[in-house]
C-alpha atoms as a PDB file:
ATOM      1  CA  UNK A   1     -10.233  38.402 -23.746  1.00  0.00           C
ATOM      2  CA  UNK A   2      -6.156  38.079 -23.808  1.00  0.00           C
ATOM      3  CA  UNK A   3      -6.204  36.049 -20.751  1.00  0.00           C
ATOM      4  CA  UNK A   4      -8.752  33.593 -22.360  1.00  0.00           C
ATOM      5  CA  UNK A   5      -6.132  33.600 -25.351  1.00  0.00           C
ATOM      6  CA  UNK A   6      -3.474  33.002 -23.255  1.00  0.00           C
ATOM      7  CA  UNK A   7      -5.442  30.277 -21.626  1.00  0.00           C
ATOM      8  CA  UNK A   8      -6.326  28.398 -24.650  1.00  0.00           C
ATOM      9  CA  UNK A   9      -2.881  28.840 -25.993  1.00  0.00           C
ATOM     10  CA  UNK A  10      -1.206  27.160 -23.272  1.00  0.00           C
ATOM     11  CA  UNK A  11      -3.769  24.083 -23.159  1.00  0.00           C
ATOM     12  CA  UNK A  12      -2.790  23.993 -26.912  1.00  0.00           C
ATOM     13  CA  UNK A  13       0.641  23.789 -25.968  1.00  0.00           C
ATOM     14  CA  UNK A  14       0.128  21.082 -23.080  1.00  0.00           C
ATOM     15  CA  UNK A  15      -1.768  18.941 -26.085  1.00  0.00           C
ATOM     16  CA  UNK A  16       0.662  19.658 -28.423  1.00  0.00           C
ATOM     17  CA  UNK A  17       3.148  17.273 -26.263  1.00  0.00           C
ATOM     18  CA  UNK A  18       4.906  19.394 -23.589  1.00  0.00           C
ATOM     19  CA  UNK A  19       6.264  17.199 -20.884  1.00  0.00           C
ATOM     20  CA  UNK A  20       6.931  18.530 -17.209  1.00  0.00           C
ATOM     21  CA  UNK A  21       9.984  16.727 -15.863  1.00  0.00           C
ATOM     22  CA  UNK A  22       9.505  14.394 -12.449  1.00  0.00           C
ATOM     23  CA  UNK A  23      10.209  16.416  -9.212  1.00  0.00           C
ATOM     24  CA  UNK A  24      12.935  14.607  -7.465  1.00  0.00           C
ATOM     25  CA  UNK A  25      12.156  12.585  -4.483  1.00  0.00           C
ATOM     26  CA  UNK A  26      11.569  13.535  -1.055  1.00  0.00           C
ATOM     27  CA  UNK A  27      13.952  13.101   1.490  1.00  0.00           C
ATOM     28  CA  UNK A  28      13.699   9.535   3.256  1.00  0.00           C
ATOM     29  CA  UNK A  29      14.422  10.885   6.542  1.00  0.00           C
ATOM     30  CA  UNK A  30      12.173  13.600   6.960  1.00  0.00           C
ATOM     31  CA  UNK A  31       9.765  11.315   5.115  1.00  0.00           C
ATOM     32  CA  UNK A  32      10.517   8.811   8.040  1.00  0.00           C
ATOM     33  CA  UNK A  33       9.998  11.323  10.932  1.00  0.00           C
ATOM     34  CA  UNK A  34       6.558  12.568   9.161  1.00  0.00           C
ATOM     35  CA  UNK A  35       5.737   8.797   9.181  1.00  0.00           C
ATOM     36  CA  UNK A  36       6.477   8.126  12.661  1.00  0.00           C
ATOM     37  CA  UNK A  37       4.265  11.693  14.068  1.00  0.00           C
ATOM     38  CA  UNK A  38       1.450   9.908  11.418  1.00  0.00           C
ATOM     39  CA  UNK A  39       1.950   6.371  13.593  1.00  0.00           C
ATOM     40  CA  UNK A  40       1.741   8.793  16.966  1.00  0.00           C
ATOM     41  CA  UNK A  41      -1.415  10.677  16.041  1.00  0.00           C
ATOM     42  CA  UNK A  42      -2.765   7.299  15.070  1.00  0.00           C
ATOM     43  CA  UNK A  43      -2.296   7.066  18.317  1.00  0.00           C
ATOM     44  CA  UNK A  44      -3.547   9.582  20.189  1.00  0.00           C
ATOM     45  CA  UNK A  45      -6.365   9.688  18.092  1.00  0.00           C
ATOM     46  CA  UNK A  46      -7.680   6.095  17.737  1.00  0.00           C
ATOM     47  CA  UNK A  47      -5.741   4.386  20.145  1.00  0.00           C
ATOM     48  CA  UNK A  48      -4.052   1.555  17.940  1.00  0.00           C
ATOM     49  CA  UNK A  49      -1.132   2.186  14.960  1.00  0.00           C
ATOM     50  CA  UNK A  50      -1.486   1.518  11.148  1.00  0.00           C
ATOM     51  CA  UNK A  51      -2.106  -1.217   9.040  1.00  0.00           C
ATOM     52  CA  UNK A  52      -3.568  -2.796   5.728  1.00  0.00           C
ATOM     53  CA  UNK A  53      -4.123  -6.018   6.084  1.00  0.00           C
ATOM     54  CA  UNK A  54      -6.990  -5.833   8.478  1.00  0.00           C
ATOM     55  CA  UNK A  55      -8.757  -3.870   5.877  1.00  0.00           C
ATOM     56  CA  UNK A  56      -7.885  -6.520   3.225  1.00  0.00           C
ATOM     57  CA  UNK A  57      -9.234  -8.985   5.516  1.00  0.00           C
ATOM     58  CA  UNK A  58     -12.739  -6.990   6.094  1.00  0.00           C
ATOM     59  CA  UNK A  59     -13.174  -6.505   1.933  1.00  0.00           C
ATOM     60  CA  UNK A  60     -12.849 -10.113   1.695  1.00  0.00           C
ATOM     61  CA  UNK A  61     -14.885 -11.353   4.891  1.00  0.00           C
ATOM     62  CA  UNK A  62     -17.828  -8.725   3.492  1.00  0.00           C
ATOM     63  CA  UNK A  63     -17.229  -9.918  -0.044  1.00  0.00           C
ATOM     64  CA  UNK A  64     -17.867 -14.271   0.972  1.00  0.00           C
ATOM     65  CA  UNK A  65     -20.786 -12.456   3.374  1.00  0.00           C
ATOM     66  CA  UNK A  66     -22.511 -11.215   0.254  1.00  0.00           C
ATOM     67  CA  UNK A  67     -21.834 -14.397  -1.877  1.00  0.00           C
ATOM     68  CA  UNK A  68     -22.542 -16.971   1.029  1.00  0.00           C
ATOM     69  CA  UNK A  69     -23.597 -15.685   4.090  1.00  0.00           C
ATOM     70  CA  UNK A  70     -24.098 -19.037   6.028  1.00  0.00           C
ATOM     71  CA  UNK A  71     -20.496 -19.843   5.437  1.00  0.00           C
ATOM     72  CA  UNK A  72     -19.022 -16.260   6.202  1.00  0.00           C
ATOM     73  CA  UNK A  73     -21.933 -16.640   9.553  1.00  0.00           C
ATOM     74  CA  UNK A  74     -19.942 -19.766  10.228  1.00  0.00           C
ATOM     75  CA  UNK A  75     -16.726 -19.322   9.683  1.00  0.00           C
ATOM     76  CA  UNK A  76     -14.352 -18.159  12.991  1.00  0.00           C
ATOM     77  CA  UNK A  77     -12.101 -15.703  10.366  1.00  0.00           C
ATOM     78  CA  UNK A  78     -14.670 -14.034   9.053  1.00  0.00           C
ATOM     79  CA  UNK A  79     -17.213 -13.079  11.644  1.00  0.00           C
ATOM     80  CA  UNK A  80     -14.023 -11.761  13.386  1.00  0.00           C
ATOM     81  CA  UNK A  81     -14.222  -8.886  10.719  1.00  0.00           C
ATOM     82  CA  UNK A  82     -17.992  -8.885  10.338  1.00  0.00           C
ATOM     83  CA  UNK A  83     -19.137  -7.938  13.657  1.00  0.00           C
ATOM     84  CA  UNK A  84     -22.340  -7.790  14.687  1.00  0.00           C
ATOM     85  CA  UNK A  85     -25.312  -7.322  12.214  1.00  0.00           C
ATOM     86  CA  UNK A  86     -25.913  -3.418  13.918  1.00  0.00           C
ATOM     87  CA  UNK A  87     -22.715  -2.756  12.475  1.00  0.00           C
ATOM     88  CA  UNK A  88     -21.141  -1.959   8.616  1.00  0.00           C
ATOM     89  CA  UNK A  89     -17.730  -3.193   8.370  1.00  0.00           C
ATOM     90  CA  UNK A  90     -16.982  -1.363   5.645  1.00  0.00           C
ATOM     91  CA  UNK A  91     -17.008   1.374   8.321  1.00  0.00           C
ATOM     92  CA  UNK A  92     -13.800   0.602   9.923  1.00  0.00           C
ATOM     93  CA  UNK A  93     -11.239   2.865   9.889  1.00  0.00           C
ATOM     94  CA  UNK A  94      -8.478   0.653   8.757  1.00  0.00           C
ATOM     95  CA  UNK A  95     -10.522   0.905   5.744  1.00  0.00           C
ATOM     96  CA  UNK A  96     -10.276   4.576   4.702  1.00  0.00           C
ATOM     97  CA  UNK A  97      -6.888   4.622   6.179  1.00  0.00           C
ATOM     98  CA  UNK A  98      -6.085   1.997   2.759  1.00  0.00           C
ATOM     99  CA  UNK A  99      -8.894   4.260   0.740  1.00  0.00           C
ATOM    100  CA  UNK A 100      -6.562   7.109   2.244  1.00  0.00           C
ATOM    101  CA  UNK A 101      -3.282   6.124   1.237  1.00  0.00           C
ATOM    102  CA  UNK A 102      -4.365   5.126  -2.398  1.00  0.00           C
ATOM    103  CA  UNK A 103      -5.572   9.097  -3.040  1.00  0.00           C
ATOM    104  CA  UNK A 104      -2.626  10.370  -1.412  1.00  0.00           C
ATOM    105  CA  UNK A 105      -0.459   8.394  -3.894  1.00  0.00           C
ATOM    106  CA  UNK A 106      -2.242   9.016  -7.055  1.00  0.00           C
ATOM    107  CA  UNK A 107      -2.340  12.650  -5.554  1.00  0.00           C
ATOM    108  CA  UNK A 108       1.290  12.664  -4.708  1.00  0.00           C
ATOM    109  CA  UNK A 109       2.184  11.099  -8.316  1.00  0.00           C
ATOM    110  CA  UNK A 110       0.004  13.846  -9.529  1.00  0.00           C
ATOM    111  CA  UNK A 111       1.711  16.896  -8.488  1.00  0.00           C
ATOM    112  CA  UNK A 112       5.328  15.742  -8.840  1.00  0.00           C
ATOM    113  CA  UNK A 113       4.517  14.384 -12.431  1.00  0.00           C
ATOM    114  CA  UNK A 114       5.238  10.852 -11.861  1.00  0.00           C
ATOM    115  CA  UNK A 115       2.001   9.631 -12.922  1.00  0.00           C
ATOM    116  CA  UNK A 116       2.624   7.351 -16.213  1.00  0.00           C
ATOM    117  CA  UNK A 117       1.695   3.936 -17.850  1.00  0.00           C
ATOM    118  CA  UNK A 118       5.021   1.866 -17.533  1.00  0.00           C
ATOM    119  CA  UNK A 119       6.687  -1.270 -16.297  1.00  0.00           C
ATOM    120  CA  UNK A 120       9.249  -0.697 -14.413  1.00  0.00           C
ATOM    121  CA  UNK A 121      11.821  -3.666 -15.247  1.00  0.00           C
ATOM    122  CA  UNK A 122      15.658  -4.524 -15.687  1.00  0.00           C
ATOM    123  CA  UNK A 123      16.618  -4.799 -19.150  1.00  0.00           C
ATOM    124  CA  UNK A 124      17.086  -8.825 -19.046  1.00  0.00           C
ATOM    125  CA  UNK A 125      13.374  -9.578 -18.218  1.00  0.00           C
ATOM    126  CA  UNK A 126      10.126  -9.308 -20.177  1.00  0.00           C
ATOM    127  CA  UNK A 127       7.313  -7.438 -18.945  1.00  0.00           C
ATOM    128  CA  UNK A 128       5.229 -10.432 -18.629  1.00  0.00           C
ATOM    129  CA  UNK A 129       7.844 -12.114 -16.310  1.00  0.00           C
ATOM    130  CA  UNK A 130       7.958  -8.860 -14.494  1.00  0.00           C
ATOM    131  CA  UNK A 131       4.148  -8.575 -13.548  1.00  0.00           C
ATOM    132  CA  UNK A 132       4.495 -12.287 -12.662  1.00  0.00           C
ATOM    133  CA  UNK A 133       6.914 -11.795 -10.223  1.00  0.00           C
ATOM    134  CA  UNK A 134       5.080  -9.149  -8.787  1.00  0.00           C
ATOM    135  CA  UNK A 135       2.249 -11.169  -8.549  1.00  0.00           C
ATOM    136  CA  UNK A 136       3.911 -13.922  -6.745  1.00  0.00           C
ATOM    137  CA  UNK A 137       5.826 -11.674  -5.179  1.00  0.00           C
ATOM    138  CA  UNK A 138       2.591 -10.120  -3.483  1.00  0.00           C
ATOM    139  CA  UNK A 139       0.979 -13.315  -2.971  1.00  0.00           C
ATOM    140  CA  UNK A 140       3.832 -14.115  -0.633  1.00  0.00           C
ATOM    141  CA  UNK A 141       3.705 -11.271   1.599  1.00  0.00           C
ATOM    142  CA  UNK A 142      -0.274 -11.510   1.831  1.00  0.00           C
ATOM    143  CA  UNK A 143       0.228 -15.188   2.956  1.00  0.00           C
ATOM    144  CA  UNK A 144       2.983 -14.220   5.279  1.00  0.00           C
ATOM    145  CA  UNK A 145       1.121 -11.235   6.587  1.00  0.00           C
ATOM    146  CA  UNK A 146      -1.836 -13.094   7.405  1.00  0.00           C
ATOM    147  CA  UNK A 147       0.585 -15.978   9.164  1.00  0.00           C
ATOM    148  CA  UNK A 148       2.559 -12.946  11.102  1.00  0.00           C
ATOM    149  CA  UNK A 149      -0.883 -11.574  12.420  1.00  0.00           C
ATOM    150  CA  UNK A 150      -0.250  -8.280  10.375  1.00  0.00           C
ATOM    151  CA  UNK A 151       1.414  -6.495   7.310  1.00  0.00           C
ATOM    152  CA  UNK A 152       4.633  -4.843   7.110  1.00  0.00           C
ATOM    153  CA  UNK A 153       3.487  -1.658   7.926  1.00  0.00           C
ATOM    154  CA  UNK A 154       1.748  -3.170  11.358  1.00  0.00           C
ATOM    155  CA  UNK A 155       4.030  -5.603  12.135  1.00  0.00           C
ATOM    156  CA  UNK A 156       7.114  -2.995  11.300  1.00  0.00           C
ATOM    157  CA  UNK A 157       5.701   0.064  12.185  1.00  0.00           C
ATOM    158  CA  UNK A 158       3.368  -0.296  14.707  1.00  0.00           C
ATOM    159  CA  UNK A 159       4.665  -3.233  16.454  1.00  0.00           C
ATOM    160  CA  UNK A 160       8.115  -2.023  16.249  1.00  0.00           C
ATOM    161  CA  UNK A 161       7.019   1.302  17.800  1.00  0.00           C
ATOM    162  CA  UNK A 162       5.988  -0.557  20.834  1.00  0.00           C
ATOM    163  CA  UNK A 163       9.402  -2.496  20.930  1.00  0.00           C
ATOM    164  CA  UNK A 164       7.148  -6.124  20.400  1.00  0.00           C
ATOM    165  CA  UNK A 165      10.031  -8.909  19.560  1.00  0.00           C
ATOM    166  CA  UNK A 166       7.555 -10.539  17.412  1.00  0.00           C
ATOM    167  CA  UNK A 167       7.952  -7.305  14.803  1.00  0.00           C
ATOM    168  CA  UNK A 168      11.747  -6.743  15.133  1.00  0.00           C
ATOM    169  CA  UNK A 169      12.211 -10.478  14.329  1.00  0.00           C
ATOM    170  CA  UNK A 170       9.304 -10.468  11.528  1.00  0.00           C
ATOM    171  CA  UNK A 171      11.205  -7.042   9.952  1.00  0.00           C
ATOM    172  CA  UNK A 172      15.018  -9.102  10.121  1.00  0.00           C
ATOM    173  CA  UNK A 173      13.196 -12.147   8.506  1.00  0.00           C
ATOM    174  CA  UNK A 174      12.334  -9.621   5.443  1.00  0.00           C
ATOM    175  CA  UNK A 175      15.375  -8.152   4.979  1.00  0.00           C
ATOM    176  CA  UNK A 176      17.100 -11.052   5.310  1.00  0.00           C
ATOM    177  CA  UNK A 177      14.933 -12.496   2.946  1.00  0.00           C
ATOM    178  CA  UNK A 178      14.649  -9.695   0.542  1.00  0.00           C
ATOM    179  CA  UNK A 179      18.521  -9.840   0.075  1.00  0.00           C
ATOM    180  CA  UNK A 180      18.697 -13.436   0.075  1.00  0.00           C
ATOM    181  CA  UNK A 181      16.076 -13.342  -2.580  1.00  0.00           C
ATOM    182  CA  UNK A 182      17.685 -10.086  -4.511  1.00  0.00           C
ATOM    183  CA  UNK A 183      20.832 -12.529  -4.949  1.00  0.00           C
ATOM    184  CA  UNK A 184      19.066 -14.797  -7.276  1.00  0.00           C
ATOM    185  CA  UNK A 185      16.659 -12.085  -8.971  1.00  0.00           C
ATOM    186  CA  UNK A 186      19.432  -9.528  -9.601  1.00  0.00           C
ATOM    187  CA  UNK A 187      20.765 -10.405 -13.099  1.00  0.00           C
ATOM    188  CA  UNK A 188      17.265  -9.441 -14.164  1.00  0.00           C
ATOM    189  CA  UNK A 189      17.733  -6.359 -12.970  1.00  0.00           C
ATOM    190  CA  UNK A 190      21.355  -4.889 -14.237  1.00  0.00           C
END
């Protein structure tokens, strides 16, 4: 019966407001070197790298499929990520890898108690312009990952792994442009 007290007495004390402070970040380069045996495995295990866009792509092609499947049936883009009818889509494995990586967050945020509802935002800029930048924002690299023939993790990652000139130039053109761009946005910020 005491450890049932003891139980109840510490939910009480989690309701009553306790806070757990956020465990500090991991370190980037081990986090890097885990990253790059994940791209490896991916691999040796699949035989192509990482990605999200294709599975962006395939929600949206099965999505206008539902709605309107003569124009999905004729359209070059979609039935790319259709298939063929003996075949669910949804199925691909660029798929769970997204479904993957959106439970391992949450999961990660979990544990090291980073899980809260905020807007993170410089003091000079309203939380409103904030989410509209980062709409735009990630309207622009959709567009550009869909011009590039990948995302920044396939295009950086994976196509940088294999040493393709098309990646290393696509990853310079975003950090070029992400500091070009962090020039104008930074007052915002500080």
């Amino acid at each position: 019966m005491v450890s049932l007290t003891r139980f109840f007495s510490k939910k009480e004390k989690l309701a009553e407001g306790k806070t757990f402070e956020p465990k500090p970040y991991s370190n980037p380069y081990l986090v890097g070197v885990g990253l790059g045996l994940v791209l490896l495995a991916a691999y040796l295990i699949m035989g192509r790298g990482l990605g999200a866009s294709g599975a962006a792509s395939t929600l949206v092609a099965v999505t206008v499929s539902k709605a309107s499947p003569e124009h999905a049936a004729k359209n070059n883009f979609y039935k790319e990520y259709l298939g063929d009818e003996n075949t669910n889509p949804l199925k691909d494995w660029l798929v769970f890898e997204v479904l993957g990586v959106a439970v391992g967050g949450f999961l990660s945020g979990t544990f090291a108690h980073r899980i809260k509802r905020t807007t993170e935002k410089g003091p000079n800029v309203s939380i409103k312009t904030r989410l509209i930048y980062a709409f735009v924002g990630g309207a622009i690299m959709g567009f550009g990952a869909k011009l590039a023939r990948g995302c920044t993790s396939g295009q950086a990652l994976t196509g940088g792994a294999i040493l393709n000139l098309g990646s290393w130039a696509f990853m310079l053109a975003v950090f070029g442009g992400g500091y070009i761009a962090a020039y104008f946005i930074r007052r915002e910020w500080l």
